[in-house]
Protein backbone atom coordinates (compact mmCIF):
# COMPACT_ATOMS: atom_id res chain seq x y z
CA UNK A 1 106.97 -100.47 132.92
CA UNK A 2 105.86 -102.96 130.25
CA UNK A 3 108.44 -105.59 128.96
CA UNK A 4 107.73 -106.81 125.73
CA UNK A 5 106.64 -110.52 125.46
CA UNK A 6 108.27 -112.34 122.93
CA UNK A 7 107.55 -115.88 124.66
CA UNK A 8 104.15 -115.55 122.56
CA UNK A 9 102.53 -112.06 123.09
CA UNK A 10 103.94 -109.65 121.01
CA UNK A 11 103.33 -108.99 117.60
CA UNK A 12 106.86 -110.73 116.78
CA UNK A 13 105.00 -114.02 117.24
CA UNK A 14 101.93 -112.72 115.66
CA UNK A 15 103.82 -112.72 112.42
CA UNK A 16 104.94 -116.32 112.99
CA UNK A 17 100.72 -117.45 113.72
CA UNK A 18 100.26 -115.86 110.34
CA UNK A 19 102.95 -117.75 108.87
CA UNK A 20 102.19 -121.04 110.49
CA UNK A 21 98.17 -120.76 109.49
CA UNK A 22 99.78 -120.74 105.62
CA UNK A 23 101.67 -123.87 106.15
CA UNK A 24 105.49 -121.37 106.07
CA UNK A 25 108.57 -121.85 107.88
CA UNK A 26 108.02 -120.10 111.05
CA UNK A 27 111.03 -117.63 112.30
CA UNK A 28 109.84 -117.34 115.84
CA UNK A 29 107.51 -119.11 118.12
CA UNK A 30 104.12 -118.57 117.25
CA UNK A 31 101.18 -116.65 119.30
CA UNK A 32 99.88 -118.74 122.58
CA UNK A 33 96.73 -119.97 122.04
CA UNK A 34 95.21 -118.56 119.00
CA UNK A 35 94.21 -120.36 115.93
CA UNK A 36 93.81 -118.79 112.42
CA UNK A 37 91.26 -121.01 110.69
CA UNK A 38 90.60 -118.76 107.22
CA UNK A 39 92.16 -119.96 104.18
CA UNK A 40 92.08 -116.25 103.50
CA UNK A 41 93.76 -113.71 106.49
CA UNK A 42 93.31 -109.50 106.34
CA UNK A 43 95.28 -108.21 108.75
CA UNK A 44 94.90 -104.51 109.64
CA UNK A 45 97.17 -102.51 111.59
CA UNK A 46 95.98 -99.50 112.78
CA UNK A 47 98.95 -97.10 114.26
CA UNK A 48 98.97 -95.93 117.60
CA UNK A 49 95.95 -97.56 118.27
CA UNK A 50 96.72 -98.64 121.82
CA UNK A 51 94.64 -100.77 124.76
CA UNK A 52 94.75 -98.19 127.28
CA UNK A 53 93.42 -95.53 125.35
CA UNK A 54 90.64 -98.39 124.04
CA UNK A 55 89.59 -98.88 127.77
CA UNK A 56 89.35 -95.08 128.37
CA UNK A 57 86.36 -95.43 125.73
CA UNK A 58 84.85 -98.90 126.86
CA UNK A 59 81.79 -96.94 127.09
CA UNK A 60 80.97 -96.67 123.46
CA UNK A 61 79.20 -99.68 122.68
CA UNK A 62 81.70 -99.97 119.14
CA UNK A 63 84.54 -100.12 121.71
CA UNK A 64 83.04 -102.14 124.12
CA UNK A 65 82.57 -104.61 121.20
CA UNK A 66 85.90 -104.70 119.89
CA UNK A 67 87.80 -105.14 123.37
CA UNK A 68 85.15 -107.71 123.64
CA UNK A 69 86.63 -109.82 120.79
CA UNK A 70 90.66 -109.03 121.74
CA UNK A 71 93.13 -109.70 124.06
CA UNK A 72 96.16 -107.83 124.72
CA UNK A 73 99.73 -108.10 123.08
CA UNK A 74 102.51 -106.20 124.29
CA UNK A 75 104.49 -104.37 121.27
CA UNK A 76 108.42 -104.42 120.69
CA UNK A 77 111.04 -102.00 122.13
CA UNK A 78 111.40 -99.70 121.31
CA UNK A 79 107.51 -99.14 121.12
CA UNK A 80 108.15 -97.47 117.64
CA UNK A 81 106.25 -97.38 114.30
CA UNK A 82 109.91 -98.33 111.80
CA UNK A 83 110.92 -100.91 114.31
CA UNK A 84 107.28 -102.56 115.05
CA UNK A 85 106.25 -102.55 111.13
CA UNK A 86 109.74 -103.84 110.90
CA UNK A 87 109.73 -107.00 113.00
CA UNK A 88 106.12 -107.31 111.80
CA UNK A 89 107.13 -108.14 107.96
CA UNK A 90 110.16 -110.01 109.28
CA UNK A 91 109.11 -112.07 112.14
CA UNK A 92 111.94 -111.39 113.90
CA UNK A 93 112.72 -109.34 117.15
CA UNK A 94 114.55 -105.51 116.71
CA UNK A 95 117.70 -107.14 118.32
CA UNK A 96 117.96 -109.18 115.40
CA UNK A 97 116.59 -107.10 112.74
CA UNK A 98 118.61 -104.16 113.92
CA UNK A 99 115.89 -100.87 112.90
CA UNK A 100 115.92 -99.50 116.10
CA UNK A 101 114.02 -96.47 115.94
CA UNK A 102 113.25 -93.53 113.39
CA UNK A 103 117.02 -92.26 113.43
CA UNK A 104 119.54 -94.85 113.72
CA UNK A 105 123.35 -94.70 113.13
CA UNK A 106 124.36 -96.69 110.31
CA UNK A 107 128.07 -97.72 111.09
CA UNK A 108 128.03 -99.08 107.16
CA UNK A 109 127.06 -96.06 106.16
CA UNK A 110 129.12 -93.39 108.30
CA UNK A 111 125.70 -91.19 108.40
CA UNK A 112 122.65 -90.87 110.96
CA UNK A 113 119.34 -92.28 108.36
CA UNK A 114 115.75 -91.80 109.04
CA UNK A 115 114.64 -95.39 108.60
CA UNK A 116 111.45 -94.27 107.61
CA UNK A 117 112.12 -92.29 104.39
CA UNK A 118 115.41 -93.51 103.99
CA UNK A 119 116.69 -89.80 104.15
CA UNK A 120 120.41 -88.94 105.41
CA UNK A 121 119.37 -86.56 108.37
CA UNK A 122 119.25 -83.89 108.93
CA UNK A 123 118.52 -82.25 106.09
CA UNK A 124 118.32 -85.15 103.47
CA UNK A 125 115.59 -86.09 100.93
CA UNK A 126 113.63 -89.13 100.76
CA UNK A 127 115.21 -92.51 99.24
CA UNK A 128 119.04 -90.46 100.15
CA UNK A 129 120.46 -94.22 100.67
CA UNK A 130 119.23 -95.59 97.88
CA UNK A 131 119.89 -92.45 95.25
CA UNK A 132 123.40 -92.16 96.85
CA UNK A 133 124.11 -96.36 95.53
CA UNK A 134 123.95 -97.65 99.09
CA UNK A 135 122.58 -101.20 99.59
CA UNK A 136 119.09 -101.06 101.53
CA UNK A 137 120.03 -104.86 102.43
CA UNK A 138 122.55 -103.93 104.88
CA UNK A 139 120.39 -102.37 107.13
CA UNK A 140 118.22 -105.52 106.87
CA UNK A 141 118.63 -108.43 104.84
CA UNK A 142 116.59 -111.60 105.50
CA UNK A 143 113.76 -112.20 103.88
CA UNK A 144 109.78 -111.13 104.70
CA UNK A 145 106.96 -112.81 105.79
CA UNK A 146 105.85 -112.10 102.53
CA UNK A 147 108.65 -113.77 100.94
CA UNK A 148 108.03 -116.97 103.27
CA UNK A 149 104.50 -117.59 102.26
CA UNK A 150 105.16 -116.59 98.62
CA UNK A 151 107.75 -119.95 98.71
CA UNK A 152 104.32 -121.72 99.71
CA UNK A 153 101.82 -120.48 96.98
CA UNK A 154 100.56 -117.54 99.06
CA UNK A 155 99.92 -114.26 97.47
CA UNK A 156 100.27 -111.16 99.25
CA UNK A 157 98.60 -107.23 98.82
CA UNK A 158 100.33 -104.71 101.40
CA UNK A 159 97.62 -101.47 101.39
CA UNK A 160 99.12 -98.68 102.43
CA UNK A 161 98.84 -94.52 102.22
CA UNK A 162 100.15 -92.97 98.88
CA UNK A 163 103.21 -91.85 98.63
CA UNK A 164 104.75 -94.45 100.92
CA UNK A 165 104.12 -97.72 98.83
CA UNK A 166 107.25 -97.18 96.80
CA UNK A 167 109.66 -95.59 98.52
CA UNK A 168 111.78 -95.75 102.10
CA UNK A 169 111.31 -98.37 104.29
CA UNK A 170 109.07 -99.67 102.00
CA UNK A 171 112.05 -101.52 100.08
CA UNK A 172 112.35 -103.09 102.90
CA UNK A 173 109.34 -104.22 104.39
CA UNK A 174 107.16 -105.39 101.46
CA UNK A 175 109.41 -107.74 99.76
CA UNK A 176 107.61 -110.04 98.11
CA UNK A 177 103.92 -108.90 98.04
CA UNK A 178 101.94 -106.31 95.49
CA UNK A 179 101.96 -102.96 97.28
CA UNK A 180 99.10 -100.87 96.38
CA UNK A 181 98.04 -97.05 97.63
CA UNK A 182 94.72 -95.22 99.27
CA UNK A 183 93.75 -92.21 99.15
CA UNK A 184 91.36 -92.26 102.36
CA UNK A 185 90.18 -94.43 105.45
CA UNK A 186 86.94 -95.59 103.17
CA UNK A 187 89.25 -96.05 99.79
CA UNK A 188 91.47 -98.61 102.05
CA UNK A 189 88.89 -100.98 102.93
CA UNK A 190 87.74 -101.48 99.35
CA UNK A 191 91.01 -101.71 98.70
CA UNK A 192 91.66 -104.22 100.57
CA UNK A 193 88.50 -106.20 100.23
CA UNK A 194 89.12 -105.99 96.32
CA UNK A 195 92.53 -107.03 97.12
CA UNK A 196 91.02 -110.33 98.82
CA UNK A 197 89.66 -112.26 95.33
CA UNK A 198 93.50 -112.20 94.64
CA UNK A 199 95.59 -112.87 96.93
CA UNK A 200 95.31 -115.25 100.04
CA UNK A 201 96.64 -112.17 102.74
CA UNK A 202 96.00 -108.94 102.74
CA UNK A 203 97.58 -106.30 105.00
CA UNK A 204 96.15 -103.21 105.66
CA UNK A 205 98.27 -99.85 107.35
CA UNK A 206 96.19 -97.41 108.52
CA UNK A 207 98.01 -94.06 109.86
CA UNK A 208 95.53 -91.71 110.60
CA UNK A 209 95.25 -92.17 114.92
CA UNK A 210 98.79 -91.84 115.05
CA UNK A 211 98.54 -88.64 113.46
CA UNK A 212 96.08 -87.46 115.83
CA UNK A 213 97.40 -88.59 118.93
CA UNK A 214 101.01 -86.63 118.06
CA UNK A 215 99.18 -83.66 117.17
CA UNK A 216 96.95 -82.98 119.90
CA UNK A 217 97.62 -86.16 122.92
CA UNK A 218 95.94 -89.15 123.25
CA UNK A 219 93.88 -87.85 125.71
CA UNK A 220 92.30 -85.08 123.59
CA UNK A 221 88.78 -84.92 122.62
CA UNK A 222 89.86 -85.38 119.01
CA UNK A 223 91.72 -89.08 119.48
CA UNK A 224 88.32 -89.59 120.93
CA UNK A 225 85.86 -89.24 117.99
CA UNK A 226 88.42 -90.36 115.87
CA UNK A 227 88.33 -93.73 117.62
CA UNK A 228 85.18 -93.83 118.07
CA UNK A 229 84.56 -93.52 114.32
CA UNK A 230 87.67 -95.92 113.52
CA UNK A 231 85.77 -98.31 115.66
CA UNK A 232 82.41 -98.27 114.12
CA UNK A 233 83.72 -98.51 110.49
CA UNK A 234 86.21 -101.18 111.14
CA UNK A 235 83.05 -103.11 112.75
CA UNK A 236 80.76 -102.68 109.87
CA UNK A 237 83.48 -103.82 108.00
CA UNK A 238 84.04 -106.80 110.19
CA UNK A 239 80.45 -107.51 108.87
CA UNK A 240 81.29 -107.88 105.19
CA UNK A 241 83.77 -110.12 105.77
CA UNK A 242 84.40 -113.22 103.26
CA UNK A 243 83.51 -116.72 104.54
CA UNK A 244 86.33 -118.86 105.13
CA UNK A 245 88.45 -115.78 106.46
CA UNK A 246 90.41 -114.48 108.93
CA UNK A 247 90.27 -110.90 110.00
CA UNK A 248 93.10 -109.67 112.25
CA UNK A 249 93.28 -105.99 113.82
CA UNK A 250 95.64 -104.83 115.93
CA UNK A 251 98.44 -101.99 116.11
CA UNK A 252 101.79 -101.43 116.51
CA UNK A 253 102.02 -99.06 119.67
CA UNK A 254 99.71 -96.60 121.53
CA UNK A 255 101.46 -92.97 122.77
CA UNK A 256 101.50 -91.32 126.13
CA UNK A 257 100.65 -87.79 126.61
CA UNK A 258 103.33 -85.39 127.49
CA UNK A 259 102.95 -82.11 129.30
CA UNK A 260 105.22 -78.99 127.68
CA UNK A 261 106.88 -78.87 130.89
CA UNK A 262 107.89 -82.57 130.11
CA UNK A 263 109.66 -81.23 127.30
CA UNK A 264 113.61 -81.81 127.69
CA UNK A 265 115.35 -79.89 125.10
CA UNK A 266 119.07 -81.64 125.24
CA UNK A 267 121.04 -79.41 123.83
CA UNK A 268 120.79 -77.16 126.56
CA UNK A 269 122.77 -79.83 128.38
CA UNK A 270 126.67 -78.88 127.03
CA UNK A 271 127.79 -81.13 129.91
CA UNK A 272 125.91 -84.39 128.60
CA UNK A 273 126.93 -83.67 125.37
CA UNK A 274 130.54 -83.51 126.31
CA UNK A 275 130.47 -87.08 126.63
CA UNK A 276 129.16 -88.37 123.20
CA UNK A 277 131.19 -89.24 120.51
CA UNK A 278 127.56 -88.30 118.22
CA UNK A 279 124.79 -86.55 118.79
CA UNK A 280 121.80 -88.55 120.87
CA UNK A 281 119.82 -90.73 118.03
CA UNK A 282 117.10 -92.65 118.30
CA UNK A 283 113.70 -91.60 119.40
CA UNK A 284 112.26 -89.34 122.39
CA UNK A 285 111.56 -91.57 124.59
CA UNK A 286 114.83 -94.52 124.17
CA UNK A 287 117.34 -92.32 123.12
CA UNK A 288 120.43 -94.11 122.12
CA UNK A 289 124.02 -92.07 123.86
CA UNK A 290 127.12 -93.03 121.65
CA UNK A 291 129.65 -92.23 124.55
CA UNK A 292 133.51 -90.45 123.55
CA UNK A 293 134.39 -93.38 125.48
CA UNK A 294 133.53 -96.13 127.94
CA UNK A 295 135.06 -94.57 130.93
CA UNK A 296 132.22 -91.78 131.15
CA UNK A 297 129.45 -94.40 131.13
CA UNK A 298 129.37 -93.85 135.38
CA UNK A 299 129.70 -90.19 134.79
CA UNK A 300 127.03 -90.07 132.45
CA UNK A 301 124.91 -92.24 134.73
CA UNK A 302 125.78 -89.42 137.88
CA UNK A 303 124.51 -86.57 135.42
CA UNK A 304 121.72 -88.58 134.88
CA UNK A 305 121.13 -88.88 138.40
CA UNK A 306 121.68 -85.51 139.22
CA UNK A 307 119.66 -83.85 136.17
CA UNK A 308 117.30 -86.04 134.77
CA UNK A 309 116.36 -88.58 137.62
CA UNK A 310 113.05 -89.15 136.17
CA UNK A 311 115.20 -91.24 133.33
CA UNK A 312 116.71 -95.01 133.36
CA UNK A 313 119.60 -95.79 131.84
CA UNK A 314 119.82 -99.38 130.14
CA UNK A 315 123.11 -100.88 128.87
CA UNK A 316 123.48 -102.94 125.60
CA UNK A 317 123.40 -105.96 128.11
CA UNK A 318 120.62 -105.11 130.32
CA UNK A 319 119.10 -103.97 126.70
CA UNK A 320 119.25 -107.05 125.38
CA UNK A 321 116.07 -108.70 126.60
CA UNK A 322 114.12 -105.71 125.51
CA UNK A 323 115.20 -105.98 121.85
CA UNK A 324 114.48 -109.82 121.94
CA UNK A 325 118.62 -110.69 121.60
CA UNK A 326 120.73 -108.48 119.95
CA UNK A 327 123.34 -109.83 117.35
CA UNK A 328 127.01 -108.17 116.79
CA UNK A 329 126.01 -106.29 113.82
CA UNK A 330 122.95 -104.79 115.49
CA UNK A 331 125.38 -103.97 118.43
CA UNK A 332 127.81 -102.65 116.44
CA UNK A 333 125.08 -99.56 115.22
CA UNK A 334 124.05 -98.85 118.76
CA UNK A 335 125.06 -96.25 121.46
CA UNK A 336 126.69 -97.18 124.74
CA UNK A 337 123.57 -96.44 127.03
CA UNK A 338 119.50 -96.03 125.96
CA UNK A 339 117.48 -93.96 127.92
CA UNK A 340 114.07 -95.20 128.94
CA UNK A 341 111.64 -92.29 130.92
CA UNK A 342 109.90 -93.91 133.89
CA UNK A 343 107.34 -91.26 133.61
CA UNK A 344 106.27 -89.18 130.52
CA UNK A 345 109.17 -86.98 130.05
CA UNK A 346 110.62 -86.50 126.60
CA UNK A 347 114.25 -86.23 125.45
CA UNK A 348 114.88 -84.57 122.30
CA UNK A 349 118.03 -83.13 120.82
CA UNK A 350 117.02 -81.58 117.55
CA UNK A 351 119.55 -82.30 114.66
CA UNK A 352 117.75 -79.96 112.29
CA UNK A 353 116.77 -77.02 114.98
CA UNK A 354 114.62 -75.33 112.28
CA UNK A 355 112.40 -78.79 112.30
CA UNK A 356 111.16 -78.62 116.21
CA UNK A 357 108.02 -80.46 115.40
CA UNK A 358 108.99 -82.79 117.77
CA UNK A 359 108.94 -80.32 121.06
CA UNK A 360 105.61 -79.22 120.11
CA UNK A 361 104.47 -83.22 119.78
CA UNK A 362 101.29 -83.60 122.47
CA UNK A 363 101.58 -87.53 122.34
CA UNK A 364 105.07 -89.74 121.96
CA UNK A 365 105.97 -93.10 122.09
CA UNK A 366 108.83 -95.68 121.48
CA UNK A 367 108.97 -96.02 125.42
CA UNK A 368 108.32 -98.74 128.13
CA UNK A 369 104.74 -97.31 130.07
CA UNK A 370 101.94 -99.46 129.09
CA UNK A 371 100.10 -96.92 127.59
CA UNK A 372 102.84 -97.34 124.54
CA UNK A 373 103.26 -100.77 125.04
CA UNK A 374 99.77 -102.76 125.83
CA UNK A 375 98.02 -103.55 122.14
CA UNK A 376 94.89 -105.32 120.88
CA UNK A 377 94.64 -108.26 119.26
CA UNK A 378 91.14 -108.62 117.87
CA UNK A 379 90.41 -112.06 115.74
CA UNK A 380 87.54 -112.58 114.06
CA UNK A 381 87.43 -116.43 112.17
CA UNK A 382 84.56 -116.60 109.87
């Protein structure tokens, strides 16, 4: 198991170097020991790309150089895409920021919400919240990073895949900067080095190894020459990089393979279910248990025992040093219990059962195993 290091390892504090470099008010303690010295800074966040699955390739000489140049970060918890990209543009830990997975109870709004289309699930449509007059600030209200170094003079280009710049999470998360969209791997990187005459930070989100890894594990042959390529274009790119400039990759989880057999379909445990007030939310692999009420937590914690001993059960108190704190009104939207796999079994309860994408998933995260929590951080000052 990998705890996440918010003392100055995580990308929490990355945020705050980022900040600090551009003279902001910083929300969290900075990275230890790294210096941003461009009066320029692209940062590029590749998803999913994690540091175990980097050192399973160490023998391509594009790896080998990259690993070369980084160190490693730890993400957040959970190890999560909405909740990373989350406490990225916020600078702030998920304890305080509260986006605590994909699907998260919203106690304001009485409704389970996919944080990352801003759908009511199940069966919702994309910007659901926002179309149905709900305020997008009460699931997070403080301001971005963006926001921060826009108070300072520092513009801001977030470059992300169409479809996404506008819409969901993205209320959220870009505050503050000029979002614009790509079409393709090669149309983001002239994006974003077009994007650099204007604006003093540039942020690049590239999706396409998270893809991969879900689809087929991160073990597969195809995470493997899609890495390899990732790592020889983001190289060459490294190359054309503007003097004066800071160039930043890293990522905002890796993934774990999972075996079928791994596979725990939770509604085929009545007797579990008995015990929740709602349905298991969350992610796969820290699934959040609303209990009926606090008396079953130790029966809950037997069945857990008895059934699914491959599975630790956290508390909101023992919980609170993975989130980084957690404040009442992030509390307040959480179940009783989370539960953590040791190894790399999967929990899913399937709130659309039509939609069983997820059971047929050949790489998860959101978890504590350092493949899903151990990150690069490459800098390159020029």
């Amino acid at each position: 198991m990998m705890i996440p290091r918010y003392d100055g390892e995580s990308i929490v504090n990355l945020s705050n170097s980022i900040l600090k470099a551009f003279g902001a008010h910083e929300k969290a303690n900075p990275l230890n020991d790294v210096e941003l010295h461009g009066n320029k800074i692209i940062l590029i966040l590749v998803d999913a790309l994690g540091w175990v699955g980097l050192e399973k390739m160490s023998n391509i000489d594009d790896v080998r150089w990259f690993l070369g140049k980084s160190r490693q970060l730890t993400s957040v918890f959970p190890s999560v895409t909405a909740t990373a990209l989350t406490s990225l543009s916020t600078g702030v830990t998920p304890g305080m920021h509260g986006v605590l997975g994909t699907i998260l109870f919203m106690n304001e709004f009485g409704s389970m919400v996919n944080t990352l289309n801003m759908s009511i699930a199940p069966s919702g449509s994309r910007d659901d919240v926002l179309n149905l007059g709900h305020d997008l600030g009460q699931l997070y209200h403080d301001d971005t990073i963006f926001e921060e170094a826009g108070r300072h003079g520092i513009k801001s280009a977030v470059v992300v895949p169409k479809g996404i710049g506008g819409s969901g999470i993205s209320h959220i998360l870009y505050k503050g900067a000029n979002v614009l969209e790509y079409y393709t791997l090669f149309d983001a990187l002239t994006t974003s080095i077009n994007a650099m005459d204007t604006h003093q930070f540039v942020y690049l989100y590239l999706t396409h190894l998270d893809t991969i890894q879900h689809t087929y594990g991160p073990s597969s042959h195809h995470y493997g020459y899609a890495l390899i390529e990732t790592m020889h274009i983001l190289r060459r790119f490294s190359e054309k990089l503007p003097n004066n400039s800071s160039l930043i990759i890293t990522a905002d989880h890796g993934q774990i393979d999972v075996e079928p057999e791994k596979v725990v379909d939770l509604r085929k445990h009545n007797e579990l279910l008995n015990y929740l007030s709602l349905p298991p939310f969350g992610e796969p692999r820290a699934l959040q248990l609303k209990l009926m009420d606090k008396s079953h937590v130790e029966p809950v914690k037997d069945y857990f025992k008895k059934f699914l001993p491959m599975v630790d059960l956290y508390d909101l108190n023992q919980a609170e040093t993975l989130l980084g704190g957690l404040n009442e009104k992030v509390r307040r939207r959480m179940g009783d219990l989370i539960a953590v796999p040791r190894d790399s079994t999967t929990l899913i309860y399937l709130l659309k059962p039509s939609d069983d994408k997820l059971m047929k998933f050949r790489g998860h995260h959101a978890g504590l195993s350092r493949e899903e929590m151990a990150i690069p951080l490459f800098i390159m000052n020029k």
